[in-house]
PDB file of N, CA and C in Angstrom:
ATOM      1  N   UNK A   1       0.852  -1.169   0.000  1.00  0.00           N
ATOM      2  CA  UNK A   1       0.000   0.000   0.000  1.00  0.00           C
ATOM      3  C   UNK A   1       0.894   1.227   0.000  1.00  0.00           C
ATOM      4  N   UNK A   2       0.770   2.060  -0.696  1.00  0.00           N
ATOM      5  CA  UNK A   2       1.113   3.220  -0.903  1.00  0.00           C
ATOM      6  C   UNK A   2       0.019   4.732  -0.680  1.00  0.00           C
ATOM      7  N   UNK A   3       0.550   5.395   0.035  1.00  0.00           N
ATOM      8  CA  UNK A   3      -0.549   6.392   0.131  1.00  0.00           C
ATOM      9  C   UNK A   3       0.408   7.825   0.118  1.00  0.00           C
ATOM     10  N   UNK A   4       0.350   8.525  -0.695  1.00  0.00           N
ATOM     11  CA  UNK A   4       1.046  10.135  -1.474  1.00  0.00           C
ATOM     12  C   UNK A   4       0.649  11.158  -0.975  1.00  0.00           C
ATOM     13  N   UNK A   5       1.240  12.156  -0.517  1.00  0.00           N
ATOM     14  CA  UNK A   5       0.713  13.629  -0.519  1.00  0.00           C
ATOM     15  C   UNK A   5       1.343  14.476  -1.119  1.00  0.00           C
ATOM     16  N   UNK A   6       0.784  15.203  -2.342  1.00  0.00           N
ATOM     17  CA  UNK A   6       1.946  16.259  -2.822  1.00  0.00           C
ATOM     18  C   UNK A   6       2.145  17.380  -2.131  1.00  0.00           C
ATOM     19  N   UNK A   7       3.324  17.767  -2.101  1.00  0.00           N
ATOM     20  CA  UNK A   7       3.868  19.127  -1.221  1.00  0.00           C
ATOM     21  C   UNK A   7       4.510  19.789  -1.723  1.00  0.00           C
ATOM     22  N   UNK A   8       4.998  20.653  -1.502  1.00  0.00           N
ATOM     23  CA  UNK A   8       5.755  21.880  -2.311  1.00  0.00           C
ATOM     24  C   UNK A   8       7.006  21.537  -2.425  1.00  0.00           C
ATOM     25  N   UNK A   9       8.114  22.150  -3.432  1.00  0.00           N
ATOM     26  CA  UNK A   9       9.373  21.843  -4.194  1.00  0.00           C
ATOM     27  C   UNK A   9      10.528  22.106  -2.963  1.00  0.00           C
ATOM     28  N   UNK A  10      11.278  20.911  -3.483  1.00  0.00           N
ATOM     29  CA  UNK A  10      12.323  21.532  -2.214  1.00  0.00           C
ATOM     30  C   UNK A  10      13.679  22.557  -1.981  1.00  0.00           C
ATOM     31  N   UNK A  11      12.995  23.717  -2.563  1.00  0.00           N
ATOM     32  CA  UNK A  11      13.505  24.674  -2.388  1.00  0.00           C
ATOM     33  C   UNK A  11      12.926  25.589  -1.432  1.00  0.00           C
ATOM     34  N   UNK A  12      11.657  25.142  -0.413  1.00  0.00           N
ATOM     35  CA  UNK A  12      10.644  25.180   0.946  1.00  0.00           C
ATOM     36  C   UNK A  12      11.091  24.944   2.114  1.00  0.00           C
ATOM     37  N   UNK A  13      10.761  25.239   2.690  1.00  0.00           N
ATOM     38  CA  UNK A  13      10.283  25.215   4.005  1.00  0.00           C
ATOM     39  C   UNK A  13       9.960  24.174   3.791  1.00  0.00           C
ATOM     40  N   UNK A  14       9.120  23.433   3.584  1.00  0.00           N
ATOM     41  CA  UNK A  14       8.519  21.594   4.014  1.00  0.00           C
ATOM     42  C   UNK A  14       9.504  20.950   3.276  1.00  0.00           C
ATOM     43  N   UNK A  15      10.701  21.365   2.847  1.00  0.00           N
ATOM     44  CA  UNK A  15      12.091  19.950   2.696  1.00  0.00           C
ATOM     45  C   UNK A  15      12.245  19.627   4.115  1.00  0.00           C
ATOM     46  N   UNK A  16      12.099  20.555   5.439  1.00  0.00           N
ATOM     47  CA  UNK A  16      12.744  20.362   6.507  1.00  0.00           C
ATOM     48  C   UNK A  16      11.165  19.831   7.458  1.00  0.00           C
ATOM     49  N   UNK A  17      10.409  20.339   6.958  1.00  0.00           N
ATOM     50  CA  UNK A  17       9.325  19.662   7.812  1.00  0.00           C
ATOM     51  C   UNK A  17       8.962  17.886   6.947  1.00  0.00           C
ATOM     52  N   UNK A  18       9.013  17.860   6.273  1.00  0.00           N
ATOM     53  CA  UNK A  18       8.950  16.373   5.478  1.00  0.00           C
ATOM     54  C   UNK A  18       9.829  15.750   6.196  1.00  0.00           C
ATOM     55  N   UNK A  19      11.365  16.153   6.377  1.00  0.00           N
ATOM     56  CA  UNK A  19      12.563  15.381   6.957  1.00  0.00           C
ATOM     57  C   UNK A  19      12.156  15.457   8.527  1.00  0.00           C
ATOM     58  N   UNK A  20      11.784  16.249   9.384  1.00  0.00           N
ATOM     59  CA  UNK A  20      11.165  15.642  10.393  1.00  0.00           C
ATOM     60  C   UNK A  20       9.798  15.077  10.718  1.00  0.00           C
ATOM     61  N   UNK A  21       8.967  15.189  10.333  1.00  0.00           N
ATOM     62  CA  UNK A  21       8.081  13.811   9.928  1.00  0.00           C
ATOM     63  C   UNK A  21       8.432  12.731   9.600  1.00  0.00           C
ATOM     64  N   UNK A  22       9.349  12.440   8.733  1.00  0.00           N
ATOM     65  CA  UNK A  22       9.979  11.145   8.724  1.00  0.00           C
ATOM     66  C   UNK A  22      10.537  10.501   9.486  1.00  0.00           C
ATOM     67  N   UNK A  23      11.553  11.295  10.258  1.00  0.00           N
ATOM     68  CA  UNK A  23      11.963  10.842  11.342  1.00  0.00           C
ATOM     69  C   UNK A  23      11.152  10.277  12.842  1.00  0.00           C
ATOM     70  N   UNK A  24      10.421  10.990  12.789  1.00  0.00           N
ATOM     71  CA  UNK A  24       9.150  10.821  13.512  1.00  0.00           C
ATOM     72  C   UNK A  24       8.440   9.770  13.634  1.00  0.00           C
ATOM     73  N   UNK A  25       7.799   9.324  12.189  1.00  0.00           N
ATOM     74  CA  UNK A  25       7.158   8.406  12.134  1.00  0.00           C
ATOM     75  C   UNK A  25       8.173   7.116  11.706  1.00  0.00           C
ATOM     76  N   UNK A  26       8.966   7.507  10.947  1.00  0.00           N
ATOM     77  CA  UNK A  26       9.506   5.757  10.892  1.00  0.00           C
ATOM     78  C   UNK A  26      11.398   6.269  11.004  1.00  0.00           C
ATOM     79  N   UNK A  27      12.243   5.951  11.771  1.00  0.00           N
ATOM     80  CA  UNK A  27      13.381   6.037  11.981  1.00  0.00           C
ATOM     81  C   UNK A  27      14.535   4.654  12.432  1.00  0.00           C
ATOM     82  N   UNK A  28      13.630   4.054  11.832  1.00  0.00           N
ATOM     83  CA  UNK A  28      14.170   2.360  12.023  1.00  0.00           C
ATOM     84  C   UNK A  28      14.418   1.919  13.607  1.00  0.00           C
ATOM     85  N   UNK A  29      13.978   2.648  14.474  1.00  0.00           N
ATOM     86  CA  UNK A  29      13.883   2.329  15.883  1.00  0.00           C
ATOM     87  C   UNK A  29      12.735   2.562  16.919  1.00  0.00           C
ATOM     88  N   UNK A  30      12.526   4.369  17.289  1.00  0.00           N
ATOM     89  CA  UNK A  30      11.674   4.628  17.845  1.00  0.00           C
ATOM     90  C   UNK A  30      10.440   5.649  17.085  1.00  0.00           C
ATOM     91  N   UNK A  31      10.566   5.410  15.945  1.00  0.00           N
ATOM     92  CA  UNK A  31       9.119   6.129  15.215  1.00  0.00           C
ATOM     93  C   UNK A  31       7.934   5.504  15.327  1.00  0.00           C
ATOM     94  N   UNK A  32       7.155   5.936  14.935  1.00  0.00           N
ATOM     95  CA  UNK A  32       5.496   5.819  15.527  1.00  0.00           C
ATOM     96  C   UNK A  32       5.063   4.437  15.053  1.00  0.00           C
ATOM     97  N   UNK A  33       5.599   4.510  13.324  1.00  0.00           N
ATOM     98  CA  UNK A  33       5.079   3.652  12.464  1.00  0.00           C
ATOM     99  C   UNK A  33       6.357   2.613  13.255  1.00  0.00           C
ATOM    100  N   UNK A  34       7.588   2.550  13.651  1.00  0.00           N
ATOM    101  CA  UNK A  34       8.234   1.691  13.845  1.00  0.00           C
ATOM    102  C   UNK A  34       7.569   0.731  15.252  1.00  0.00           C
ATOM    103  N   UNK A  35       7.223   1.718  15.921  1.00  0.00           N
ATOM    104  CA  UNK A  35       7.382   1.289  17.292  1.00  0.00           C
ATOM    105  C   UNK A  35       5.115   0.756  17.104  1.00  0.00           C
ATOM    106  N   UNK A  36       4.236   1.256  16.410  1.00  0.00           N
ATOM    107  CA  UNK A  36       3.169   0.731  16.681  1.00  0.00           C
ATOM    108  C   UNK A  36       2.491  -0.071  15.779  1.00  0.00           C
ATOM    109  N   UNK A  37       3.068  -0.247  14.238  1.00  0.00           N
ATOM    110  CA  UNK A  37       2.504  -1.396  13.321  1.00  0.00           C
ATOM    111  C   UNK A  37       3.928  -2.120  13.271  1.00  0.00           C
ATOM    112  N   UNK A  38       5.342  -2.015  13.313  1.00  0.00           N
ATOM    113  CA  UNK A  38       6.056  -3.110  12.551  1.00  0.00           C
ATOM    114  C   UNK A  38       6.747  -3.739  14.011  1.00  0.00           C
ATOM    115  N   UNK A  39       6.786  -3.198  15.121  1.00  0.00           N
ATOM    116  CA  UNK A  39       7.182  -4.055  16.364  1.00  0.00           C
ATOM    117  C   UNK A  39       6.246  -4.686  16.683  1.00  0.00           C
ATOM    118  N   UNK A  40       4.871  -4.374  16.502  1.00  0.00           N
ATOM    119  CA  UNK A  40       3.748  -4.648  17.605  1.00  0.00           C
ATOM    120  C   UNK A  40       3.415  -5.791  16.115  1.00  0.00           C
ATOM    121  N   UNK A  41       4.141  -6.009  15.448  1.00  0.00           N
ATOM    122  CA  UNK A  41       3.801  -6.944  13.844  1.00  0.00           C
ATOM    123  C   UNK A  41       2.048  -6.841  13.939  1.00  0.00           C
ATOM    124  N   UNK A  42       1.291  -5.334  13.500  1.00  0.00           N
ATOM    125  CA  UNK A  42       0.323  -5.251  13.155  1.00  0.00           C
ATOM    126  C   UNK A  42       0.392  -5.242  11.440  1.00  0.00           C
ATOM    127  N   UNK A  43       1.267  -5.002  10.867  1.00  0.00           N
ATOM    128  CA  UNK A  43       1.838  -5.166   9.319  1.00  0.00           C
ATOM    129  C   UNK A  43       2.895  -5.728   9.373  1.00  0.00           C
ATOM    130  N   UNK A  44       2.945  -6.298   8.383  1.00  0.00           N
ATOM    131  CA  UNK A  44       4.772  -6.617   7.847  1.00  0.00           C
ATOM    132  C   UNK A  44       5.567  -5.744   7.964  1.00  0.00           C
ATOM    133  N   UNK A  45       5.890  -4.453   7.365  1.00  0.00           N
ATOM    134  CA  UNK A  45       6.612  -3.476   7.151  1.00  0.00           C
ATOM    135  C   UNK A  45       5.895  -2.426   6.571  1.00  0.00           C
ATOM    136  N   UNK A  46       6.269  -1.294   7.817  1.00  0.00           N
ATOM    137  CA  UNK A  46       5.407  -0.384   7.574  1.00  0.00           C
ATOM    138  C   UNK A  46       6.606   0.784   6.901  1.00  0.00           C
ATOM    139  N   UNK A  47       6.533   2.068   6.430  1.00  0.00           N
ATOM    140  CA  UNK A  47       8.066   2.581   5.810  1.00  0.00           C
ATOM    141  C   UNK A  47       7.227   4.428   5.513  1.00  0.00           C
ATOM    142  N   UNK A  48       7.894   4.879   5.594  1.00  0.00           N
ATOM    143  CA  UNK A  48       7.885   6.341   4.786  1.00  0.00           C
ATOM    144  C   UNK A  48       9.005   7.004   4.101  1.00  0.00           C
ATOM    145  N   UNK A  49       8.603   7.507   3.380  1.00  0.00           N
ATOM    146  CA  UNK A  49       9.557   8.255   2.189  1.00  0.00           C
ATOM    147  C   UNK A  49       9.119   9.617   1.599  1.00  0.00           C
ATOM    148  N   UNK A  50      10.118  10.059   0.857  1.00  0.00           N
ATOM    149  CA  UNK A  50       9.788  11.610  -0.215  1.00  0.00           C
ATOM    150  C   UNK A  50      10.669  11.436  -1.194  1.00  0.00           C
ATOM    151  N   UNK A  51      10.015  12.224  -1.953  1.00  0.00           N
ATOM    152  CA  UNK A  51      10.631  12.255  -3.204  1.00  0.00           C
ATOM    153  C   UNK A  51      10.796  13.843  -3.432  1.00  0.00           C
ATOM    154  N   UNK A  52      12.162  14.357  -3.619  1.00  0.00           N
ATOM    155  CA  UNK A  52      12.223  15.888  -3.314  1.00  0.00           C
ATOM    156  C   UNK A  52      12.023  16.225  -4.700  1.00  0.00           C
ATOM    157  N   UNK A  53      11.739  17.249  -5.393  1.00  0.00           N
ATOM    158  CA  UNK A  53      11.589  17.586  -6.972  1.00  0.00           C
ATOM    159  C   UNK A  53      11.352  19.233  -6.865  1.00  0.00           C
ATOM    160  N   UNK A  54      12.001  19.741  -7.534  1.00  0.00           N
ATOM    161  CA  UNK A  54      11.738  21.304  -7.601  1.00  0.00           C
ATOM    162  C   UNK A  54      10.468  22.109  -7.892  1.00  0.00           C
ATOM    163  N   UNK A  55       9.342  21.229  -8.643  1.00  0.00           N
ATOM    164  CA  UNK A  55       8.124  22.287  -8.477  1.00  0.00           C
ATOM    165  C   UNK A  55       7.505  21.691  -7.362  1.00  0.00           C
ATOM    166  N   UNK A  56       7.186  20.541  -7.067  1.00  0.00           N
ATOM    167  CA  UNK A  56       6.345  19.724  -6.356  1.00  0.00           C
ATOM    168  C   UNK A  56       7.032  18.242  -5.656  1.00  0.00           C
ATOM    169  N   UNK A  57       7.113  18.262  -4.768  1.00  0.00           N
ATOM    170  CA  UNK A  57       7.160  16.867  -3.852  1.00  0.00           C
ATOM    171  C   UNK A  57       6.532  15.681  -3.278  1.00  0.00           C
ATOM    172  N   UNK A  58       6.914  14.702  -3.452  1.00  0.00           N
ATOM    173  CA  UNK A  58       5.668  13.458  -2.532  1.00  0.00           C
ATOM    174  C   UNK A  58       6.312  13.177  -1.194  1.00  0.00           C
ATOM    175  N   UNK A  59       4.692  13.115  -0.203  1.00  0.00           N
ATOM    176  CA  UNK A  59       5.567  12.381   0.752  1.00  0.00           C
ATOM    177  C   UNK A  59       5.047  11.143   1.002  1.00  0.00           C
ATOM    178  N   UNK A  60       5.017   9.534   1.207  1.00  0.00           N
ATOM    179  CA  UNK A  60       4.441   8.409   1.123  1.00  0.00           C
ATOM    180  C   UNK A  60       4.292   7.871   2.305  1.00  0.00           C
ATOM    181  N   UNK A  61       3.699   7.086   2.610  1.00  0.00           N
ATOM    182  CA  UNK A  61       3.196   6.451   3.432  1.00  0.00           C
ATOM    183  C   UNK A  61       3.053   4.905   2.890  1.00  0.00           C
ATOM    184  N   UNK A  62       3.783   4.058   3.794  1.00  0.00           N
ATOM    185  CA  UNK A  62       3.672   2.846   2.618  1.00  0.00           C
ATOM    186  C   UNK A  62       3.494   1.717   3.628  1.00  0.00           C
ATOM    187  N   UNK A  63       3.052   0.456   3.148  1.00  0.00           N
ATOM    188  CA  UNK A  63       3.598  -0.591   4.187  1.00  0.00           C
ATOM    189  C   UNK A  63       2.875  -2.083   3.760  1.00  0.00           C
ATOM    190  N   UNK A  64       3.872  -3.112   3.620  1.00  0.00           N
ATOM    191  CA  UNK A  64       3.128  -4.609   3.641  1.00  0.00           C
ATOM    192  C   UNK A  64       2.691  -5.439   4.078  1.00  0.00           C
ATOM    193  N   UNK A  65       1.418  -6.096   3.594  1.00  0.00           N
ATOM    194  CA  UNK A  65       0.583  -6.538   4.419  1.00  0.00           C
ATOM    195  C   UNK A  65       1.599  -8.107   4.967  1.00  0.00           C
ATOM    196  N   UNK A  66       0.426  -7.976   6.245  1.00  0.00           N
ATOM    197  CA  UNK A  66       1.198  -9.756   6.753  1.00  0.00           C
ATOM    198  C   UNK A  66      -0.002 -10.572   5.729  1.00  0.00           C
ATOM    199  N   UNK A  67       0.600 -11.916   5.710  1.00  0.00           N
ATOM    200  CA  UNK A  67       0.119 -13.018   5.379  1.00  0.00           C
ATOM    201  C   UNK A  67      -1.533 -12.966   5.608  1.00  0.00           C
ATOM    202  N   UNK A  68      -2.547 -12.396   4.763  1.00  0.00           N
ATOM    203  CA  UNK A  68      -3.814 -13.212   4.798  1.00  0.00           C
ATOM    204  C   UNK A  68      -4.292 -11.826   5.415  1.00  0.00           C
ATOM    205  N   UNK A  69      -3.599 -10.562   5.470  1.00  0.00           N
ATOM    206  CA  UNK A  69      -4.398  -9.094   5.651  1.00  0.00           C
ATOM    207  C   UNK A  69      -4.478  -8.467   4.378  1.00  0.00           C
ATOM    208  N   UNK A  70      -5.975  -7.643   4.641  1.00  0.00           N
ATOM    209  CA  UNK A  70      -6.204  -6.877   3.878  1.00  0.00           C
ATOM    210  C   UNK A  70      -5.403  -5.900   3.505  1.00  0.00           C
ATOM    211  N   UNK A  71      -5.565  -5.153   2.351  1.00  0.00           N
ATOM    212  CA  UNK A  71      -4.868  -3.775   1.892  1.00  0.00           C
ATOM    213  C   UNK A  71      -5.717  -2.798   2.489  1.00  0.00           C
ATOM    214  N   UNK A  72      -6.874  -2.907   2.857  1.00  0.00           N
ATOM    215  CA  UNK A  72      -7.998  -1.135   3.113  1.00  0.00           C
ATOM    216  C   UNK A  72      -7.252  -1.675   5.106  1.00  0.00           C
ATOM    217  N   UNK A  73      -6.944  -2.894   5.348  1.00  0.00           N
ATOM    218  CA  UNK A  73      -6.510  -2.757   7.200  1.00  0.00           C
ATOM    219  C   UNK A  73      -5.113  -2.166   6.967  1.00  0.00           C
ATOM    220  N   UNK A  74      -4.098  -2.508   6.027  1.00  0.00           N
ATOM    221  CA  UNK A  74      -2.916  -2.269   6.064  1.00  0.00           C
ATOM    222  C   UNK A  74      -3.141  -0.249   6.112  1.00  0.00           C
ATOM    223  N   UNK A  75      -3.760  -0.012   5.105  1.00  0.00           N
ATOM    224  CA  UNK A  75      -4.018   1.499   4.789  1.00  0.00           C
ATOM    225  C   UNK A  75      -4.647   2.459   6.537  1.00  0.00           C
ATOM    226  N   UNK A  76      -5.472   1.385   6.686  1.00  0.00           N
ATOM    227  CA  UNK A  76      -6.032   2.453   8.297  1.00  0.00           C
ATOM    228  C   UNK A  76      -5.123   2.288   8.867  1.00  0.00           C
ATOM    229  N   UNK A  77      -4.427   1.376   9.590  1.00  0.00           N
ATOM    230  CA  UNK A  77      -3.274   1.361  10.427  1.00  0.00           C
ATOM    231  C   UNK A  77      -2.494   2.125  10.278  1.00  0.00           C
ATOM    232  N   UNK A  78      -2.198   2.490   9.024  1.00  0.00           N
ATOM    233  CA  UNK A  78      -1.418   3.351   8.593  1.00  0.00           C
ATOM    234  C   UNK A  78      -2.013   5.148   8.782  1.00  0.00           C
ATOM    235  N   UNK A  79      -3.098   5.205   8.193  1.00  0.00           N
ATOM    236  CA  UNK A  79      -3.690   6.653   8.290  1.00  0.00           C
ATOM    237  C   UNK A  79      -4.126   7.106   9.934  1.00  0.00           C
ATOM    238  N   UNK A  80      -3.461   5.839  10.920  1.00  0.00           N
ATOM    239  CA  UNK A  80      -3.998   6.347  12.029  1.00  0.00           C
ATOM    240  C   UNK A  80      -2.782   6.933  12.653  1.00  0.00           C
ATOM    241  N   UNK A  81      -1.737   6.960  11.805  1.00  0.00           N
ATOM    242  CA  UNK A  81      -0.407   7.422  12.589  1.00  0.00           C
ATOM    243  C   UNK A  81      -0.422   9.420  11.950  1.00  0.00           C
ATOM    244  N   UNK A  82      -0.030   9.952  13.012  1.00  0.00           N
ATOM    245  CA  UNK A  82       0.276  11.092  12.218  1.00  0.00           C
ATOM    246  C   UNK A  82       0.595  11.215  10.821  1.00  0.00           C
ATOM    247  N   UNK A  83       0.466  12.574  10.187  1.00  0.00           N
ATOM    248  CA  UNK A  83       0.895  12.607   8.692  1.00  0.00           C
ATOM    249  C   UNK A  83       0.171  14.034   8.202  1.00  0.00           C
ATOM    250  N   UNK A  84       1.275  13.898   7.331  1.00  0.00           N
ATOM    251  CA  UNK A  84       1.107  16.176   7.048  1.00  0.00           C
ATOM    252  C   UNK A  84      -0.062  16.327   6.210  1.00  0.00           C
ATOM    253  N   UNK A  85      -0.628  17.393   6.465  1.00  0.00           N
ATOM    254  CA  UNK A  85      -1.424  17.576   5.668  1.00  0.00           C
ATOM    255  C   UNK A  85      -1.135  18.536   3.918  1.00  0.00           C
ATOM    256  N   UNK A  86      -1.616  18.075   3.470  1.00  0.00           N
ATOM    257  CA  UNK A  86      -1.446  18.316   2.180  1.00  0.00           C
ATOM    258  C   UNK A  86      -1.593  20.271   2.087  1.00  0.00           C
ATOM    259  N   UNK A  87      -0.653  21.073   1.179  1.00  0.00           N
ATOM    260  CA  UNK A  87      -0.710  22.252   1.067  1.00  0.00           C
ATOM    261  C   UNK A  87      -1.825  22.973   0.645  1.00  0.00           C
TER     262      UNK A  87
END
């Protein structure tokens, strides 16, 4: 599951708010998404990312399902963690 928000180019202000949100939510130890879907193995692997680009940016929200879960459970689990709102 993949879930996108476009944001402004990173020549912004939100290059540095994207990079702490990320950190936030997934930092391969104590982020939100680390520490409440992929320790607590409510998903397989839960992950966030951006893609920086000069007019416009994504920021993602992603994560795989375990064995024999849905994609719309993988997606709420996911939309229940913080996440920026779109510009």
């Amino acid at each position: 599951v993949y879930i996108g928000y476009r944001t402004k180019g990173f020549k912004t202000a939100d290059t540095d708010y994207l990079n702490l949100i990320s950190k936030l939510l997934n930092n391969g130890t104590a982020g939100l998404i680390d520490i409440n879907l992929n320790q607590n193995q409510k998903i397989l692997n839960g992950f966030v990312g951006s893609e920086l680009m000069n007019d416009y940016s994504v920021f993602v929200l992603g994560g795989n399902p375990k064995e024999g879960q849905k994609l719309d459970e993988v997606k709420g689990l996911l939309l229940q963690q913080p996440r920026p709102h779109p510009s």
